[in-house]
PDB file of N, CA and C in Angstrom:
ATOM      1  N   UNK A   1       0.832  -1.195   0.000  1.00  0.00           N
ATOM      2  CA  UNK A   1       0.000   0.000   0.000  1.00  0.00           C
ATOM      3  C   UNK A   1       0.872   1.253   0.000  1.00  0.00           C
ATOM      4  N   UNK A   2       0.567   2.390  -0.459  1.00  0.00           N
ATOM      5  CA  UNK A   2       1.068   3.787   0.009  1.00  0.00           C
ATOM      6  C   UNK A   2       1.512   4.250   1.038  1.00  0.00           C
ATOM      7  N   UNK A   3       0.541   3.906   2.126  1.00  0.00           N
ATOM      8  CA  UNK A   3       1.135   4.252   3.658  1.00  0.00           C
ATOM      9  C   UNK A   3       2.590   3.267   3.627  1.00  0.00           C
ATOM     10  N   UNK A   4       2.971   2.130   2.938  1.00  0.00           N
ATOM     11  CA  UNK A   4       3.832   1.162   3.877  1.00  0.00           C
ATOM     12  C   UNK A   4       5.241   1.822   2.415  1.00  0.00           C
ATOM     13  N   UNK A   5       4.615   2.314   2.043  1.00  0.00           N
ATOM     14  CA  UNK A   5       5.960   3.106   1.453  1.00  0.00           C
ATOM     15  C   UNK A   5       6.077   4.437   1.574  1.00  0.00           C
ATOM     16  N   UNK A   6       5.048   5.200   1.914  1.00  0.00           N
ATOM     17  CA  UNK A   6       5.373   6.082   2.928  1.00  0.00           C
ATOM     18  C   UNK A   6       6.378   6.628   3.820  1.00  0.00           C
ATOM     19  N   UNK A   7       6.084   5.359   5.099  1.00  0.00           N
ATOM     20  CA  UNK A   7       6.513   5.487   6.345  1.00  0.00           C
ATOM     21  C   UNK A   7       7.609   5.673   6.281  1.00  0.00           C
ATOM     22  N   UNK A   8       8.709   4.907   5.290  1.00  0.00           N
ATOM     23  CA  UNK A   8       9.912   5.087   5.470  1.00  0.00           C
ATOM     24  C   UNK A   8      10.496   6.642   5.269  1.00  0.00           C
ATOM     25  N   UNK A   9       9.880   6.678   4.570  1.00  0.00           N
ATOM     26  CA  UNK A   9      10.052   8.470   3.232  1.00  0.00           C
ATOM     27  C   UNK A   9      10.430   9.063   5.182  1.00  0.00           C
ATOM     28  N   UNK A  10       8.866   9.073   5.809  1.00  0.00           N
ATOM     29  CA  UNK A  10       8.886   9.764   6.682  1.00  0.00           C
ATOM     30  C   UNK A  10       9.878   9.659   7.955  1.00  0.00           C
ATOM     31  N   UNK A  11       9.782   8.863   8.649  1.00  0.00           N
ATOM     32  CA  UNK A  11      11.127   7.965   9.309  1.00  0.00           C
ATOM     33  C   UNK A  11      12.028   8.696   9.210  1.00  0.00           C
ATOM     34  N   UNK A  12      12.544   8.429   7.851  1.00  0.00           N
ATOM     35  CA  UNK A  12      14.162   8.978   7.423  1.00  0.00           C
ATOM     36  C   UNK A  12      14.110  10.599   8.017  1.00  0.00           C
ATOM     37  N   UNK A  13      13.105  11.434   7.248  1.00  0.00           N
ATOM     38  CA  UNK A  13      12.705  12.736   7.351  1.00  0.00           C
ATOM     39  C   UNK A  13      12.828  13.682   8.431  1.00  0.00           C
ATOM     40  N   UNK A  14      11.789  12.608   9.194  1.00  0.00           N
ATOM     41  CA  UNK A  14      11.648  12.767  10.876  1.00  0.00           C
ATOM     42  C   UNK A  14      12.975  12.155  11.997  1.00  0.00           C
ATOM     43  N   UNK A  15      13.723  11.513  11.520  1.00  0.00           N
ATOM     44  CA  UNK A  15      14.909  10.161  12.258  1.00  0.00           C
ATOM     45  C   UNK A  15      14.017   9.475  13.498  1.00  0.00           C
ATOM     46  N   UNK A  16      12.664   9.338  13.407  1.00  0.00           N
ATOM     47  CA  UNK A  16      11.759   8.496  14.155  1.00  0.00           C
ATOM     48  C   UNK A  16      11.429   7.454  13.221  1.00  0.00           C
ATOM     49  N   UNK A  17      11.344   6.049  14.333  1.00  0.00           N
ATOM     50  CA  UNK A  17      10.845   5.052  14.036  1.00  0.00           C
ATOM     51  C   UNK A  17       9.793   4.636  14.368  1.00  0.00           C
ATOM     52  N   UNK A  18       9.201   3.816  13.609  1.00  0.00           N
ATOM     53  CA  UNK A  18       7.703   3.299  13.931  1.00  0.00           C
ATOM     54  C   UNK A  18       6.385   4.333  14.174  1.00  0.00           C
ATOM     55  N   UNK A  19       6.371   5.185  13.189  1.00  0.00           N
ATOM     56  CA  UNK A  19       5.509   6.342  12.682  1.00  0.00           C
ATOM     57  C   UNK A  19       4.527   5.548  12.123  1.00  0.00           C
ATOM     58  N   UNK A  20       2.765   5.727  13.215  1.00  0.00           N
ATOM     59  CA  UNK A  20       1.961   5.174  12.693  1.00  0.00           C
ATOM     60  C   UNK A  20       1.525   5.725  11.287  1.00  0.00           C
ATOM     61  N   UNK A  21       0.055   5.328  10.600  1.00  0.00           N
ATOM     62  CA  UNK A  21      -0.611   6.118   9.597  1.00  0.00           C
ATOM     63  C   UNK A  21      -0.928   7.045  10.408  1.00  0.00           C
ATOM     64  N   UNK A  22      -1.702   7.230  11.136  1.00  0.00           N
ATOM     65  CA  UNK A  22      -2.647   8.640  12.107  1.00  0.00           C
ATOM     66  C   UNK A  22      -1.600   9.595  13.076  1.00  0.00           C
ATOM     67  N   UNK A  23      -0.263   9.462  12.843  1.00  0.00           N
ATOM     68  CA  UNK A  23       0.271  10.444  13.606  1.00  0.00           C
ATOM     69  C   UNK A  23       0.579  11.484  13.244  1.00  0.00           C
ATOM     70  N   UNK A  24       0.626  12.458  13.873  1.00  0.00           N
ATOM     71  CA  UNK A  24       0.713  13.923  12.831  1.00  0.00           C
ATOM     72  C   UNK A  24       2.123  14.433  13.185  1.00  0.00           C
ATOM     73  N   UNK A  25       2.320  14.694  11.434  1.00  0.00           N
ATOM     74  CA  UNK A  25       3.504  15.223  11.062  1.00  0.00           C
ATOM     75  C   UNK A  25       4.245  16.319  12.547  1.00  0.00           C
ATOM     76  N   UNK A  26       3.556  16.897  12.506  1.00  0.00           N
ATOM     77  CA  UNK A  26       4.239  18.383  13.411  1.00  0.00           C
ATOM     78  C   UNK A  26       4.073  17.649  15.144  1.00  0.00           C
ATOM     79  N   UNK A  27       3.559  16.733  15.620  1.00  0.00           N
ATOM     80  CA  UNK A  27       3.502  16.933  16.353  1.00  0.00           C
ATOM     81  C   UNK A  27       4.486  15.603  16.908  1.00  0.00           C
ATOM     82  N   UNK A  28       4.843  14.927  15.852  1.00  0.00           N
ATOM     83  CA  UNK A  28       6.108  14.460  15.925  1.00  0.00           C
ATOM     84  C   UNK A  28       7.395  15.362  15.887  1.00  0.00           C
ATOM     85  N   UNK A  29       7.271  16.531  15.452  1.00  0.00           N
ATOM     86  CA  UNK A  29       8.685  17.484  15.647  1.00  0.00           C
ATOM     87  C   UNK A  29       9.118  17.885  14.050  1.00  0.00           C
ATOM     88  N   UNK A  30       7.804  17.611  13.485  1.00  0.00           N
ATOM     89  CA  UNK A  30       8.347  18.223  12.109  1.00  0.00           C
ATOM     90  C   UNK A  30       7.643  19.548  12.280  1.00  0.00           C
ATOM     91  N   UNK A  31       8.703  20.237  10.995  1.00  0.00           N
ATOM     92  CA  UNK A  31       8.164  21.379  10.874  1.00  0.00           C
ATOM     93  C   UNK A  31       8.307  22.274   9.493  1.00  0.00           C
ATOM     94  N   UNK A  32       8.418  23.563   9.674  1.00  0.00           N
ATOM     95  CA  UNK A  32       8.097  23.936   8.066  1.00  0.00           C
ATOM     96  C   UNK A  32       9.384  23.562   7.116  1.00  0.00           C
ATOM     97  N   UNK A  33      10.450  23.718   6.944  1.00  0.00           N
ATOM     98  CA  UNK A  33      11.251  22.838   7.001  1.00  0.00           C
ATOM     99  C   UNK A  33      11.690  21.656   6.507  1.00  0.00           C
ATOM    100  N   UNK A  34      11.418  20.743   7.543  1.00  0.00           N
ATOM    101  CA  UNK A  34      11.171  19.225   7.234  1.00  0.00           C
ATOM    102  C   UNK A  34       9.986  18.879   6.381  1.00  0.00           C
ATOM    103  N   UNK A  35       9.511  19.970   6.448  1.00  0.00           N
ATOM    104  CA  UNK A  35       7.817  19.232   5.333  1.00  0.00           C
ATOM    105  C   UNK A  35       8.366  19.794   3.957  1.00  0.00           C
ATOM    106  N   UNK A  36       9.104  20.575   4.098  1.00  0.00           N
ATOM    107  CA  UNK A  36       9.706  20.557   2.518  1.00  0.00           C
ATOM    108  C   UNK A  36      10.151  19.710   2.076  1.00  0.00           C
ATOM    109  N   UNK A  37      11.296  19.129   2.944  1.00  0.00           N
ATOM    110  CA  UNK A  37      12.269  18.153   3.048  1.00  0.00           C
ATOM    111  C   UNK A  37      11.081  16.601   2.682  1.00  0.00           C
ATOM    112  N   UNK A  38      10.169  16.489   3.046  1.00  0.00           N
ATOM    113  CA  UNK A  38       9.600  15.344   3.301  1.00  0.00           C
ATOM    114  C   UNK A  38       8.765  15.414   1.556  1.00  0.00           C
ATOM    115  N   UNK A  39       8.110  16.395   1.341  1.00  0.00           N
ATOM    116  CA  UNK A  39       7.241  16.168   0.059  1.00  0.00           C
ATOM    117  C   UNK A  39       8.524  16.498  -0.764  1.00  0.00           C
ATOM    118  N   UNK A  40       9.904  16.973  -0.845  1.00  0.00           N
ATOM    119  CA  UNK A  40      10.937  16.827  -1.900  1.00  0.00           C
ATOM    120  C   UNK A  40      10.952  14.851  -1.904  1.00  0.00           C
ATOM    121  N   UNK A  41      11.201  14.546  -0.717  1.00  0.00           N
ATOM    122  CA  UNK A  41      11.635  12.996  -0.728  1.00  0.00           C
ATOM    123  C   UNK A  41      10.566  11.905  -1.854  1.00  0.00           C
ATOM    124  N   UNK A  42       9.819  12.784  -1.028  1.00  0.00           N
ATOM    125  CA  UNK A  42       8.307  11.878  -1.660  1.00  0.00           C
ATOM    126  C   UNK A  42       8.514  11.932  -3.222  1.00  0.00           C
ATOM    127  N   UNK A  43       8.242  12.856  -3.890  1.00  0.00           N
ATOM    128  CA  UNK A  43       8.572  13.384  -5.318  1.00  0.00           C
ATOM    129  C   UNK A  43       9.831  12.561  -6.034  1.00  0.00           C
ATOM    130  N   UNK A  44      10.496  12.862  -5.323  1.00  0.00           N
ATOM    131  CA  UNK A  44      12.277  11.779  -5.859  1.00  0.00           C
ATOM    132  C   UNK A  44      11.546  10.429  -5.724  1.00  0.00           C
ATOM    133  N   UNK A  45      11.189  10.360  -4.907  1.00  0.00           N
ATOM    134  CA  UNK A  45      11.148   8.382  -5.302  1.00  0.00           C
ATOM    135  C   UNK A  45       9.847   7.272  -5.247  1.00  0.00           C
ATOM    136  N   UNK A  46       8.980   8.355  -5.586  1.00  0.00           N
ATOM    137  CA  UNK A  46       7.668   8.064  -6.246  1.00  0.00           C
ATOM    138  C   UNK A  46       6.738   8.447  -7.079  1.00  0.00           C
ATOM    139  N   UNK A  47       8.098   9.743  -7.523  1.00  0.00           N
ATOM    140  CA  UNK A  47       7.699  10.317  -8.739  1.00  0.00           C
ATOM    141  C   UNK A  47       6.354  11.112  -8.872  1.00  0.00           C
ATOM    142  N   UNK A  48       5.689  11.681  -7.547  1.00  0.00           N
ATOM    143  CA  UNK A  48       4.378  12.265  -7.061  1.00  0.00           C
ATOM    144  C   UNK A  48       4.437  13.699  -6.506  1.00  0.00           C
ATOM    145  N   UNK A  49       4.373  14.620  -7.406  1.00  0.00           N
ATOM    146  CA  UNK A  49       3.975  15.993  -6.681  1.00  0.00           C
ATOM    147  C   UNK A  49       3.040  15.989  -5.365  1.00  0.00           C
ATOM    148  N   UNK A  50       2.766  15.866  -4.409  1.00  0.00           N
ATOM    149  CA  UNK A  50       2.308  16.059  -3.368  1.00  0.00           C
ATOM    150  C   UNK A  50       2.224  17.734  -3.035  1.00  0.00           C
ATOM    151  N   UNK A  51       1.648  18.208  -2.748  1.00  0.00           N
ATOM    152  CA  UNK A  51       1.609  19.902  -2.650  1.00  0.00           C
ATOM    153  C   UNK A  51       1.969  20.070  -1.687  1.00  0.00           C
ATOM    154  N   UNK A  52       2.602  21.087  -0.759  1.00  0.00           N
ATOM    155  CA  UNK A  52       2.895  21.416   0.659  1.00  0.00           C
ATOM    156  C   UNK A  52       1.652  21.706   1.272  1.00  0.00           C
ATOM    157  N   UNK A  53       1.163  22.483   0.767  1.00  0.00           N
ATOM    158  CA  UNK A  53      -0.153  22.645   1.211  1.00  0.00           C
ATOM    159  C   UNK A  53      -0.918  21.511   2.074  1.00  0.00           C
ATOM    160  N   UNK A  54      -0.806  20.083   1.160  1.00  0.00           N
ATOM    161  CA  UNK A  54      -1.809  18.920   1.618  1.00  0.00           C
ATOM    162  C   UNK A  54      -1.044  18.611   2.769  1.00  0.00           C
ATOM    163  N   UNK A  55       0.577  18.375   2.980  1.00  0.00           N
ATOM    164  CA  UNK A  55       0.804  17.858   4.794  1.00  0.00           C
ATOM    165  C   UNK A  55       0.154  18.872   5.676  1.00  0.00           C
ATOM    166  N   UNK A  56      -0.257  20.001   5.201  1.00  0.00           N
ATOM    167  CA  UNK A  56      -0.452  21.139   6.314  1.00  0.00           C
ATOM    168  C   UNK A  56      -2.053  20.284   6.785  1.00  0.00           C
ATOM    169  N   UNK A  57      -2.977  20.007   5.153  1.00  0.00           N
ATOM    170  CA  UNK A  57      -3.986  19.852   5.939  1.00  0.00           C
ATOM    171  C   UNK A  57      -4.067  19.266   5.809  1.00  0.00           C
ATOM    172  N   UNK A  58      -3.506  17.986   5.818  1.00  0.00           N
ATOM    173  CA  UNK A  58      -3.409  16.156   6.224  1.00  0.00           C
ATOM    174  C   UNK A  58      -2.183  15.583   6.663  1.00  0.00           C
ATOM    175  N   UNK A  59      -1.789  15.611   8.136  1.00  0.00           N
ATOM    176  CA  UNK A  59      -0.857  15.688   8.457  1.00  0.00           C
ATOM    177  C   UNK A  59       0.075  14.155   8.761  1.00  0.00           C
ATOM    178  N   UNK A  60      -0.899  13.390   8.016  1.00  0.00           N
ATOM    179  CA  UNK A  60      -0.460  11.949   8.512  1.00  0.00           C
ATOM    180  C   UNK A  60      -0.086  11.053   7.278  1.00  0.00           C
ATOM    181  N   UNK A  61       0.800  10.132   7.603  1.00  0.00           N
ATOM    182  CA  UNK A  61       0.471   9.409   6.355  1.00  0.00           C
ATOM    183  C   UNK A  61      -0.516   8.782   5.838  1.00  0.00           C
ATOM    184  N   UNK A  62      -1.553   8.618   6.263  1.00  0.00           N
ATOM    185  CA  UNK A  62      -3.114   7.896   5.900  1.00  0.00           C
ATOM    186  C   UNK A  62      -3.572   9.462   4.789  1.00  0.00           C
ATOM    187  N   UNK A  63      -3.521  10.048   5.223  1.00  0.00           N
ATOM    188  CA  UNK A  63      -3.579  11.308   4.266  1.00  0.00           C
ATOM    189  C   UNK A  63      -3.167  11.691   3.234  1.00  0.00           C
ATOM    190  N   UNK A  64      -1.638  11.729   3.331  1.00  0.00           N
ATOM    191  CA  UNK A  64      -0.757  11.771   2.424  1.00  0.00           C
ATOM    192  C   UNK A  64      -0.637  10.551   1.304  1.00  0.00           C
ATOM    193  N   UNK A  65      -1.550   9.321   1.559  1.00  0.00           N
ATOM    194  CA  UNK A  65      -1.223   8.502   1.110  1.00  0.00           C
ATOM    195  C   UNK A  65      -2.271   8.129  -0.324  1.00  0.00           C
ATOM    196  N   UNK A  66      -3.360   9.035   0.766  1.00  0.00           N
ATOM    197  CA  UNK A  66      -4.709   9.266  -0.551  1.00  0.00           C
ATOM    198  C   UNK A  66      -4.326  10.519  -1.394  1.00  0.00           C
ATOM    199  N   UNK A  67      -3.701  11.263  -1.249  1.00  0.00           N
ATOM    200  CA  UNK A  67      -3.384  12.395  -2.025  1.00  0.00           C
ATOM    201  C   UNK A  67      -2.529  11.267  -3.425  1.00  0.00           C
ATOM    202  N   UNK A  68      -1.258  10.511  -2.741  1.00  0.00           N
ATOM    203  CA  UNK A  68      -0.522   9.895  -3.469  1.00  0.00           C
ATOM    204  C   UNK A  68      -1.493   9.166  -4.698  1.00  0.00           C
ATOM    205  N   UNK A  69      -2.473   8.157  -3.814  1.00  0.00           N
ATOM    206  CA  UNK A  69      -3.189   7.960  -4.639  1.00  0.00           C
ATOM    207  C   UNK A  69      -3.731   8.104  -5.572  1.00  0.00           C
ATOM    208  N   UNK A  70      -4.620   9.398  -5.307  1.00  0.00           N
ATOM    209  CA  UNK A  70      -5.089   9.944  -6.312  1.00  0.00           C
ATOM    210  C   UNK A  70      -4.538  10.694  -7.266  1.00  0.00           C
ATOM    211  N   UNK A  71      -3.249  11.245  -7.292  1.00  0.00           N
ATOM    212  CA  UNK A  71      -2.403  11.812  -8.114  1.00  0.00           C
ATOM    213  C   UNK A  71      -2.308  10.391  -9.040  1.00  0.00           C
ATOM    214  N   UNK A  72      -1.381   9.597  -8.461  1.00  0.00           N
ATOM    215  CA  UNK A  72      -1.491   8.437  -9.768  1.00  0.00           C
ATOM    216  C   UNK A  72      -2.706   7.888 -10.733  1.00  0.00           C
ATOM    217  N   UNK A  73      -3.732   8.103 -10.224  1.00  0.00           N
ATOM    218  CA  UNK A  73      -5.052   7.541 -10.860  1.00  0.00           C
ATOM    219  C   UNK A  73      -5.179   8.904 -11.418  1.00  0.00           C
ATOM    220  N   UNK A  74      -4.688  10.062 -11.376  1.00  0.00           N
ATOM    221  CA  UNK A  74      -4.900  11.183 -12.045  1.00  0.00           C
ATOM    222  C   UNK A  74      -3.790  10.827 -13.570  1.00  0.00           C
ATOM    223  N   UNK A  75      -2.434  10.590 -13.251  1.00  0.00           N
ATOM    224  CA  UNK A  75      -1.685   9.960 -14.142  1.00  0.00           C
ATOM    225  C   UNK A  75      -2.237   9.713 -14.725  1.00  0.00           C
ATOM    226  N   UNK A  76      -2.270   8.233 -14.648  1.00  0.00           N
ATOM    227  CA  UNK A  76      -2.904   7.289 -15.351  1.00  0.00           C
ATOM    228  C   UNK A  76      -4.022   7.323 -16.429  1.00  0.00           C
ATOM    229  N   UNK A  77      -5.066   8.605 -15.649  1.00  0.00           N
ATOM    230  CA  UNK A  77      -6.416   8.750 -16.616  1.00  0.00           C
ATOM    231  C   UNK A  77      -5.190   9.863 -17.946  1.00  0.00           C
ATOM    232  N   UNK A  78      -4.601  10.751 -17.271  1.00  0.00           N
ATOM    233  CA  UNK A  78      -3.711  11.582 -18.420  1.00  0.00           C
ATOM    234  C   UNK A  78      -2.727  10.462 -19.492  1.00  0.00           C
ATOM    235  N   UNK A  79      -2.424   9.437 -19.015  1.00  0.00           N
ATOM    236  CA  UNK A  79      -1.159   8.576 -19.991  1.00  0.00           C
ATOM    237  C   UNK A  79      -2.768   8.191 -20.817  1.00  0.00           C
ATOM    238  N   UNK A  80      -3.921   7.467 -20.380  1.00  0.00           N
ATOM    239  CA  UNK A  80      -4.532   7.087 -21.436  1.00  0.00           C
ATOM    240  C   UNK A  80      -5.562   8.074 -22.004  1.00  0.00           C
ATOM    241  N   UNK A  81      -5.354   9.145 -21.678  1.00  0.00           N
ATOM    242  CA  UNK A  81      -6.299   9.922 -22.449  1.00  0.00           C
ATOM    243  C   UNK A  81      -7.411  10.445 -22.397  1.00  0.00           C
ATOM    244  N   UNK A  82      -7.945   9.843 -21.128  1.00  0.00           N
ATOM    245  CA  UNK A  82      -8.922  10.146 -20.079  1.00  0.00           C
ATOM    246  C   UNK A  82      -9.337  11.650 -19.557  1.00  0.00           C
ATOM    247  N   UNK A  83      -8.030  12.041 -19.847  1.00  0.00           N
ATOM    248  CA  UNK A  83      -8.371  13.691 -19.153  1.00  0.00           C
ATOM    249  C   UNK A  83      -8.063  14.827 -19.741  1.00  0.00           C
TER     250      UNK A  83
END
C-alpha cells in the first residue's frame, strides 16, 4: 500500500521510528522545514507531486497517502487519455 511506502520516506525525514498512519507530522517534531524536506523525498522516489499545502492539511500518512493515490489515478487517466 502507500502508507507502507510512505513510512519510510517519513522515518528517514523525521529520524523516528515506527511512525503510525494517524500520527501527525508536526507533532512528531516536524516542521516547516522538514515538510519541505519530506514532500521533496516523496517526489524523488515516487515520482508524485504532493503539494505542501496537503501535509499542512493532512498531516499523517493515511492522508498523504490518498493524495498519493489519487495523483497516480490522475496519471494514469492523463497517460490514457482520459483527461
Amino acid at each position: 500500500s502507500q502508507e507502507r511506502v510512505l513510512a519510510p520516506i517519513w522515518e528517514e525525514v523525521l529520524g523516528i521510528d515506527g511512525i503510525g498512519r494517524d500520527d501527525d507530522f508536526f507533532d512528531l517534531g516536524g516542521d516547516s522545514i522538514l515538510a519541505v524536506q519530506l514532500v521533496t523525498a516523496v517526489a524523488r522516489r515516487l515520482g508524485c507531486l504532493v503539494p505542501l499545502a496537503a501535509l499542512f492539511d493532512g498531516p499523517t500518512i493515511a492522508a498523504m497517502a490518498l493524495r498519493v493515490g489519487a495523483a497516480d489515478a490522475a496519471a494514469g487517466a492523463r497517460d490514457q487519455g482520459e483527461l
